[in-house]
N, C-alpha and C. Protein backbone atom coordinates (compact mmCIF):
# COMPACT_ATOMS: atom_id res chain seq x y z
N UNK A 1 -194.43 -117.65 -211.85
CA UNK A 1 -193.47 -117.51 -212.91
C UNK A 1 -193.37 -118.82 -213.69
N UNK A 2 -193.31 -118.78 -214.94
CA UNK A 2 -193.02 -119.47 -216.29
C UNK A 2 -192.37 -119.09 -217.21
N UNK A 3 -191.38 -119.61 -216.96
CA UNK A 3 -189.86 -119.10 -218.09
C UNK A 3 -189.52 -120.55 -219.07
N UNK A 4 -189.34 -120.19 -219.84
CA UNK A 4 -188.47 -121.49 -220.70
C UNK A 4 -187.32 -120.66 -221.51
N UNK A 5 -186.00 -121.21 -220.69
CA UNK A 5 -185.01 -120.33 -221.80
C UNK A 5 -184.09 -121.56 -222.96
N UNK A 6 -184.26 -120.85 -224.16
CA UNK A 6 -183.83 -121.89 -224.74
C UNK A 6 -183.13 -121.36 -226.11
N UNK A 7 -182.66 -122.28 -227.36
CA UNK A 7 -182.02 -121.62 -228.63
C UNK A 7 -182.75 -121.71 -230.07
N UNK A 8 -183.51 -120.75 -230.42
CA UNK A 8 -184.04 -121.34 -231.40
C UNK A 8 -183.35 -122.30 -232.81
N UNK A 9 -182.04 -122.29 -232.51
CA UNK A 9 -181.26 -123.19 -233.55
C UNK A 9 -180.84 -124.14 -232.77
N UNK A 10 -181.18 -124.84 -231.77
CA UNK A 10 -181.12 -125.82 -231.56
C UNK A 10 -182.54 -127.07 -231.71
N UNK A 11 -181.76 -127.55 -232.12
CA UNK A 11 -183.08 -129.11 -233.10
C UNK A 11 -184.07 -129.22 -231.33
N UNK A 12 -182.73 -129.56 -230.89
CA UNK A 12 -183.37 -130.24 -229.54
C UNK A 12 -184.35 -129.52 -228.70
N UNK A 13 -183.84 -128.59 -228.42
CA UNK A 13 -184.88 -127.33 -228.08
C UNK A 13 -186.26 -127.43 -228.28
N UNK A 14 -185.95 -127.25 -229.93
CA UNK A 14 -187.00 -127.19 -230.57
C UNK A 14 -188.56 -128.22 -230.36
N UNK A 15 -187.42 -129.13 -230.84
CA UNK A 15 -188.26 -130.67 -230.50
C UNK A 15 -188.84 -130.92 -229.33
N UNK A 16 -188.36 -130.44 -228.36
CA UNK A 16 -188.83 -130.58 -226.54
C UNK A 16 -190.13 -129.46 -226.46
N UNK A 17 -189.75 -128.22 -227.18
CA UNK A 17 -190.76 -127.45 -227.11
C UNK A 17 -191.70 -127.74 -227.90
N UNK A 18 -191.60 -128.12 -228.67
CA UNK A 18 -192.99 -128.55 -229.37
C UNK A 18 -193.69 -129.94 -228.93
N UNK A 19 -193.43 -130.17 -228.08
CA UNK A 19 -194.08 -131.45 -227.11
C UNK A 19 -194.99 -130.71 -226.22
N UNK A 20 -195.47 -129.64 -226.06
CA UNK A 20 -195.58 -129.13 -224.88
C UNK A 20 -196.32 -127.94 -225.46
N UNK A 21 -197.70 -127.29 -224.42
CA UNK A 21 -198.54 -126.68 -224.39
C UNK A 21 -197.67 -125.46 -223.82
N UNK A 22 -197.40 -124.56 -224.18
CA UNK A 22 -196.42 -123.62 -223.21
C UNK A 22 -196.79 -121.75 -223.90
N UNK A 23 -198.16 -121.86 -224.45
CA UNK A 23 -198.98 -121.02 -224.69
C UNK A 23 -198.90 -119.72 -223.66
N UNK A 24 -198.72 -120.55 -222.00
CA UNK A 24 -198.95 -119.49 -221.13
C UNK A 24 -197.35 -119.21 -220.30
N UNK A 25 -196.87 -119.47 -220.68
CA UNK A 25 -195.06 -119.60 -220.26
C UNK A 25 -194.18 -118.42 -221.49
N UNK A 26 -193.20 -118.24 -220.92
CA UNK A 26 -192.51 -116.88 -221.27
C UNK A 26 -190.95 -117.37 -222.11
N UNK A 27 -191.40 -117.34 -223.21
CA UNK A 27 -190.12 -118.30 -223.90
C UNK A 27 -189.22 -116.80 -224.33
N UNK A 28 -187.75 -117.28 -223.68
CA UNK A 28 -186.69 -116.55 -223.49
C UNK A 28 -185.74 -117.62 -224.82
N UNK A 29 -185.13 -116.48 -226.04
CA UNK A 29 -184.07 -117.07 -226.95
C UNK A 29 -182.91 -116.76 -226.38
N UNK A 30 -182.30 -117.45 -225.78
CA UNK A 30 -180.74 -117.05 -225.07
C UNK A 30 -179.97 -116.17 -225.43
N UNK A 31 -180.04 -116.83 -226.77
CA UNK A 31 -179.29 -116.10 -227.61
C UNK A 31 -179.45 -114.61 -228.07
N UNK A 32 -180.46 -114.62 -228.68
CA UNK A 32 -181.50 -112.80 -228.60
C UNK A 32 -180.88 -112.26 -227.35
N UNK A 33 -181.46 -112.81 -226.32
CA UNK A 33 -181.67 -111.95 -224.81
C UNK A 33 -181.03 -113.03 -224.26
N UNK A 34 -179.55 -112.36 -223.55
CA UNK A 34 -179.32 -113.67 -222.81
C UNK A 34 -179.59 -113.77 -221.74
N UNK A 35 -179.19 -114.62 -221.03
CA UNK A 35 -179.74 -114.43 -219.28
C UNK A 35 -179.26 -113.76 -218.23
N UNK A 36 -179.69 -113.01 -217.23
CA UNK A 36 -179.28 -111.89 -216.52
C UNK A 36 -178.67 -113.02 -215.22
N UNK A 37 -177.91 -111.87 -214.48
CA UNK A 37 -177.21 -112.57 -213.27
C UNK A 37 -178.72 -112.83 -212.30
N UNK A 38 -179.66 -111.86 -211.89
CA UNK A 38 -180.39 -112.26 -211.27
C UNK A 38 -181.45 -113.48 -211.80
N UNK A 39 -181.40 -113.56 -213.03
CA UNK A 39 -181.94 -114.83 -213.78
C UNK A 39 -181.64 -116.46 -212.95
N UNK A 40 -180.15 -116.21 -213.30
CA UNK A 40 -179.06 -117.21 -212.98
C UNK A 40 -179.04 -117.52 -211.66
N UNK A 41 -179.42 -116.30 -210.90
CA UNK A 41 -179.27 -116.81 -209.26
C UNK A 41 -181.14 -117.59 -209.23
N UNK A 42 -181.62 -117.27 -209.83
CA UNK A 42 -183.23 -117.78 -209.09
C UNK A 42 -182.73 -119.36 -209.43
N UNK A 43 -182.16 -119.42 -210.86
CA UNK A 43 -182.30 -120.91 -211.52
C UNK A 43 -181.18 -121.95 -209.99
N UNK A 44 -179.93 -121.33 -209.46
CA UNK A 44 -179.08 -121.49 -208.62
C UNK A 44 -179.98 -121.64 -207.22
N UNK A 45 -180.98 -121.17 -207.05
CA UNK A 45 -181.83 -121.24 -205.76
C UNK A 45 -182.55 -122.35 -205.70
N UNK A 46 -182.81 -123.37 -206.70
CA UNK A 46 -183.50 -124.37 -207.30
C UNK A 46 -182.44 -125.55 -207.03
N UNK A 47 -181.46 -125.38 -207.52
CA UNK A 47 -180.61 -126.42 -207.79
C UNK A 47 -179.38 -126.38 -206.86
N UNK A 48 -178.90 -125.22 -206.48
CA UNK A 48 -177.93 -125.54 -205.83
C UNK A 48 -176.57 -125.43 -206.45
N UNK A 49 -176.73 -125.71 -207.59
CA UNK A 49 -175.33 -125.70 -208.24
C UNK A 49 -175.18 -124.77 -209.04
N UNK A 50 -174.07 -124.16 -209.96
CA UNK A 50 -174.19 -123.53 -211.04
C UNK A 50 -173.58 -124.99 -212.02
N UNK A 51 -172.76 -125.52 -211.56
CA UNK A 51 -172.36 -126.63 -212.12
C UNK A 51 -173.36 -127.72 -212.91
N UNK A 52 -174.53 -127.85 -212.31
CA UNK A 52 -175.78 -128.10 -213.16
C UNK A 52 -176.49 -127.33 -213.83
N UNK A 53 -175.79 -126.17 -213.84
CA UNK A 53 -176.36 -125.36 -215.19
C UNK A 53 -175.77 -125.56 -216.02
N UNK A 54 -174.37 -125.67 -216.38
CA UNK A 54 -173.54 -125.66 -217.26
C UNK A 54 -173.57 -126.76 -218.53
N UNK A 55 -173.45 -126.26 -219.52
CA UNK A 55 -173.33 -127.02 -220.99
C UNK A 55 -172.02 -127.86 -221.10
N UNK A 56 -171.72 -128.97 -220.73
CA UNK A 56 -170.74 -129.58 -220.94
C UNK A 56 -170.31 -129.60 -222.11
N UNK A 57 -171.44 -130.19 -223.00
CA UNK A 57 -171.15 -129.79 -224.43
C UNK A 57 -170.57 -128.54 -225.17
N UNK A 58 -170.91 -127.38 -224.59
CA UNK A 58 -170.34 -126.09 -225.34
C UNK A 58 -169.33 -126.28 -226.30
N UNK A 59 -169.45 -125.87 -227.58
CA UNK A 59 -168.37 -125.86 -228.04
C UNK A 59 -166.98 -124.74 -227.67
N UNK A 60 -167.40 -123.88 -226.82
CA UNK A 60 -166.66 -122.62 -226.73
C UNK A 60 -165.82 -123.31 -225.19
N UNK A 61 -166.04 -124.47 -224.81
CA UNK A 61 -164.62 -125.33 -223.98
C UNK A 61 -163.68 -125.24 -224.52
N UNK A 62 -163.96 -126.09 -225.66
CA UNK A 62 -162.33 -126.45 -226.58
C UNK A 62 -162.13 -124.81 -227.39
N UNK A 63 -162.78 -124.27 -227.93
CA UNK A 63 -162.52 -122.90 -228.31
C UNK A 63 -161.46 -121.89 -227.11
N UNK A 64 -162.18 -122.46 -226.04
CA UNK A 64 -161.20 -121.27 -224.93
C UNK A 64 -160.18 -122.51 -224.47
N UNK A 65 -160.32 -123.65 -224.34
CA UNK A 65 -159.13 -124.38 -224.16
C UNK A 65 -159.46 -124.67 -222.40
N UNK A 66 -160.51 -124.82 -222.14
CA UNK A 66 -160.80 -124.75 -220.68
C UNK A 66 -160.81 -126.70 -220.77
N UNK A 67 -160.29 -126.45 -219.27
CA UNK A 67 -160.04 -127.85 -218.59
C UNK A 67 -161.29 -127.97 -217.41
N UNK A 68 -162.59 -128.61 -217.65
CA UNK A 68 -163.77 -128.42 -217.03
C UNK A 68 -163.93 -128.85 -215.75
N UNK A 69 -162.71 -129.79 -215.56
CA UNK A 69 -162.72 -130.64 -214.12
C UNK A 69 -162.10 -129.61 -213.39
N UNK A 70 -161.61 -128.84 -213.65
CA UNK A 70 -160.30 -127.61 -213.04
C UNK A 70 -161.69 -126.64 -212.55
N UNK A 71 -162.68 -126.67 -213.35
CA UNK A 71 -163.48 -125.33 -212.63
C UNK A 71 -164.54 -125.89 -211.36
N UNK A 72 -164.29 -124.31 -210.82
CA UNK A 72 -164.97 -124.37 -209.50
C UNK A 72 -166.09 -123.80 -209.85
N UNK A 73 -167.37 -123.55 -208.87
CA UNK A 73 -168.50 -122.70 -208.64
C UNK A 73 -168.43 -121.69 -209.26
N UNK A 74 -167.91 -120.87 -208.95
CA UNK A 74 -167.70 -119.57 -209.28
C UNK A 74 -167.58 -118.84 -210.82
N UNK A 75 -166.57 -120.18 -211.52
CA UNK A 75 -166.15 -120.46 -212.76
C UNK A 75 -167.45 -120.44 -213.74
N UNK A 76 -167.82 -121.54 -213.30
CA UNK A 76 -169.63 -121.79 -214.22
C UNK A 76 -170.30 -121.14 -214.33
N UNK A 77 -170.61 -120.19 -212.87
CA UNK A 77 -171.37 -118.80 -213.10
C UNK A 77 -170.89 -118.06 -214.04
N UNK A 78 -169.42 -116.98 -213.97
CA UNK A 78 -168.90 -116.46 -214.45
C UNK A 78 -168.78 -116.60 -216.28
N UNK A 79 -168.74 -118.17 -216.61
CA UNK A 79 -168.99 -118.61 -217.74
C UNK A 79 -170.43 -118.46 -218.45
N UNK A 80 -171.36 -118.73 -217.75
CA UNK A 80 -172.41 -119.15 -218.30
C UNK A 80 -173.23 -117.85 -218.65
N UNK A 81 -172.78 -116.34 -217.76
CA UNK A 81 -173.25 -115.16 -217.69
C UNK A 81 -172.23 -114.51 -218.58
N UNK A 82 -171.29 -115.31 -219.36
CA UNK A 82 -170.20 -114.59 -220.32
C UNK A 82 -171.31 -115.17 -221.87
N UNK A 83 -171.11 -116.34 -221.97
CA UNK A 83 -171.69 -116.97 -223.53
C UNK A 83 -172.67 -117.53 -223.55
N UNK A 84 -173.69 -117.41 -224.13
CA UNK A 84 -174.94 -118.09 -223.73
C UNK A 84 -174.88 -119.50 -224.27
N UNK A 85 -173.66 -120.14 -225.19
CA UNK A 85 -173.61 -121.60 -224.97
C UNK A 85 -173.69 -122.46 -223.76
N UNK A 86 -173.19 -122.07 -222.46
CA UNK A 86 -172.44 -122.34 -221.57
C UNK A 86 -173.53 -123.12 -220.77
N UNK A 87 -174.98 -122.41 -220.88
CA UNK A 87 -176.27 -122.46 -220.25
C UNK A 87 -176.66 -123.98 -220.93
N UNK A 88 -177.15 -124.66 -220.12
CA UNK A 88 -177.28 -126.16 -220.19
C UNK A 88 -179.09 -126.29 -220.96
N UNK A 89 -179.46 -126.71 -221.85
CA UNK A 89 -180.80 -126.00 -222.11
C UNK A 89 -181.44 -127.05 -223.02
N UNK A 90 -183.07 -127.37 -222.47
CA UNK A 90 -183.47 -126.17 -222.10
C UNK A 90 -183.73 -126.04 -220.69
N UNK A 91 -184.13 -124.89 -220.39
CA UNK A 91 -184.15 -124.76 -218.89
C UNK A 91 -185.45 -124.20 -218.79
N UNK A 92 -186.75 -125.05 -217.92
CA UNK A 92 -187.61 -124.94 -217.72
C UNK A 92 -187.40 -124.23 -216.31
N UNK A 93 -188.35 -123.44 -216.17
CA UNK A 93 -188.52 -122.77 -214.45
C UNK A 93 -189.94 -122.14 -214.26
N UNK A 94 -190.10 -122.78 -212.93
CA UNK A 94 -191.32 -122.25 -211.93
C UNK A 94 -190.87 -121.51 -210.91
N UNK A 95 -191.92 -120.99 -210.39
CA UNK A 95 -191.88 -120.15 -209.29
C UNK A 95 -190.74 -121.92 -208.05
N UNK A 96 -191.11 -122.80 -207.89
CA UNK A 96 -190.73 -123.78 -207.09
C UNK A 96 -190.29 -125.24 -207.86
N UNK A 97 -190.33 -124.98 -209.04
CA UNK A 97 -189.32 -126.56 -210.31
C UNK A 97 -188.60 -125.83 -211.13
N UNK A 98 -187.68 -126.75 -211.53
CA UNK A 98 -186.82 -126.31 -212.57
C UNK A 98 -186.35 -127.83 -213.07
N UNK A 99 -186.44 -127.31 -214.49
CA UNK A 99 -185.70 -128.58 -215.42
C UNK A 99 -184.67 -128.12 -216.46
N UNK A 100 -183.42 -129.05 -215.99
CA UNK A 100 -182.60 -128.51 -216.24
C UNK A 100 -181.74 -129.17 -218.14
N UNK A 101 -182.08 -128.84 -218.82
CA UNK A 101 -181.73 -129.73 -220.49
C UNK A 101 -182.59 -131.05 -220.85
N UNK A 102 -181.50 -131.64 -221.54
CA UNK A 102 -182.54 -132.60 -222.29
C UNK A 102 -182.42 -133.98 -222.43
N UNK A 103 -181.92 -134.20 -221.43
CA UNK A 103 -181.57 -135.69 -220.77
C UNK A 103 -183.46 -136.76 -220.30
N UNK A 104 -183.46 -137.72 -221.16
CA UNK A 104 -184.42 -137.93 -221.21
C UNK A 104 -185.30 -138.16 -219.63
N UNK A 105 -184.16 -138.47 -218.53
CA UNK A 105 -184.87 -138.57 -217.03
C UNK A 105 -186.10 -136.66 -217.04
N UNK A 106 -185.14 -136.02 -217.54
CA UNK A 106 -185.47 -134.72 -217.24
C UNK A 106 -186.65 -134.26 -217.74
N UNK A 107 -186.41 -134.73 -219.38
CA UNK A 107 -187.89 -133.75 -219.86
C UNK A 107 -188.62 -135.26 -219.67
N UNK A 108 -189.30 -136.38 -219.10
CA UNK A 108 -190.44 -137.16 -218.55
C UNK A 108 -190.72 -136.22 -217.33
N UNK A 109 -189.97 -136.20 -216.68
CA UNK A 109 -190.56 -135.26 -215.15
C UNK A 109 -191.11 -134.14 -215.28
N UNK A 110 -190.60 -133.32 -216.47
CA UNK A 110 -191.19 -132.15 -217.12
C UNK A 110 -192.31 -132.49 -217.55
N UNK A 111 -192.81 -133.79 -218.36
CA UNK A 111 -193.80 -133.87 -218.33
C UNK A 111 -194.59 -134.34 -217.56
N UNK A 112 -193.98 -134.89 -216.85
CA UNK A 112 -195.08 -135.31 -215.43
C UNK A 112 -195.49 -134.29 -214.76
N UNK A 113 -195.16 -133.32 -214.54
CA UNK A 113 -194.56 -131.89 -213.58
C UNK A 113 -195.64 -131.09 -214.99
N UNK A 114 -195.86 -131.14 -215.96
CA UNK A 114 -197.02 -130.48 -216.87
C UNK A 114 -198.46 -131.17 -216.79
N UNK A 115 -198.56 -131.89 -216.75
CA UNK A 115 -199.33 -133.07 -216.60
C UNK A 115 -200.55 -132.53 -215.36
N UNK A 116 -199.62 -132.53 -214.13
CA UNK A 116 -200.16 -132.97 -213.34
C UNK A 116 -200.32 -131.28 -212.69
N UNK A 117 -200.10 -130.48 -213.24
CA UNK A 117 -200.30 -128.64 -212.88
C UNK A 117 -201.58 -128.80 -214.13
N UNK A 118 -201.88 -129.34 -215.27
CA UNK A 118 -203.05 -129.13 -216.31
C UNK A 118 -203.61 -129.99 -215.26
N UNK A 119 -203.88 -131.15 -214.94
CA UNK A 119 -205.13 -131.76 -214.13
C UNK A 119 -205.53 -131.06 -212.79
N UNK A 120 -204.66 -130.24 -211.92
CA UNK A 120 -204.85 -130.01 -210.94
C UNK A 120 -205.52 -128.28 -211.39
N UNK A 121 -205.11 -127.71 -212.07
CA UNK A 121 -206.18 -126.51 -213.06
C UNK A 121 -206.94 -127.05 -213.39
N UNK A 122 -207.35 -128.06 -214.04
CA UNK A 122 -209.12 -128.18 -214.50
C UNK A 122 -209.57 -128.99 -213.89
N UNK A 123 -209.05 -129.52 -212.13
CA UNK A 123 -209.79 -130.00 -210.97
C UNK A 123 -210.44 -128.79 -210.69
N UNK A 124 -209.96 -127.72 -210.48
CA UNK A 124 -210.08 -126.31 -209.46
C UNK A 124 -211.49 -125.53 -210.68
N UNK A 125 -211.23 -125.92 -212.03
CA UNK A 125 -212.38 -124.57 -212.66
C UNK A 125 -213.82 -125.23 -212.24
């Protein structure tokens, strides 16, 4: 599996994806199609948290008036499977990695983590 879920009106998105060979990966618009609960649990099997899924940024915090330190586990899920802002993005996923937005630690490992799956494919042809 090769998923990239992401917004096509977001710059950033954009910009990350176009760094990147992703020809053979399954690009999901959140927004179009948003993400399913069983989506959400594979990305949660990776990470552990739903809390690292979550968009701090959202604008739909201050819209609903939510106090973010107040939410639990449960909350983030429940959120993030309500508005597809909520989803922290972009969100790269493998069958066994996941990268989670666009914090520059994140997309280098993404590319290290691309990098090194293209050299280890054209070790093997």
């Amino acid at each position: 599996m090769k998923k990239v879920f992401h917004l096509n009106t977001c710059d950033t998105c954009r910009k990350i994806l176009a760094q990147f060979d992703l020809s053979d990966w399954e690009k999901r618009e959140i927004r179009k199609e948003p993400i399913t609960q069983e989506e959400l649990e594979e990305m949660y099997k990776l990470t552990n948290s739903y809390e690292a899924l979550f968009s701090k940024k959202s604008t739909q915090i201050k819209l609903r008036g939510l106090d973010v330190k107040s939410l639990k586990e449960n909350d983030f899920e429940d959120l993030i499977l309500d508005h597809y802002t909520f989803l922290k993005r972009p969100v790269f996923i493998t069958d066994k990695e996941i990268f989670v937005g666009n914090d520059k630690k994140n997309v280098e490992a993404l590319q290290e983590f691309l990098e090194w799956n293209k050299s280890a494919t054209n070790s093997r042809i």
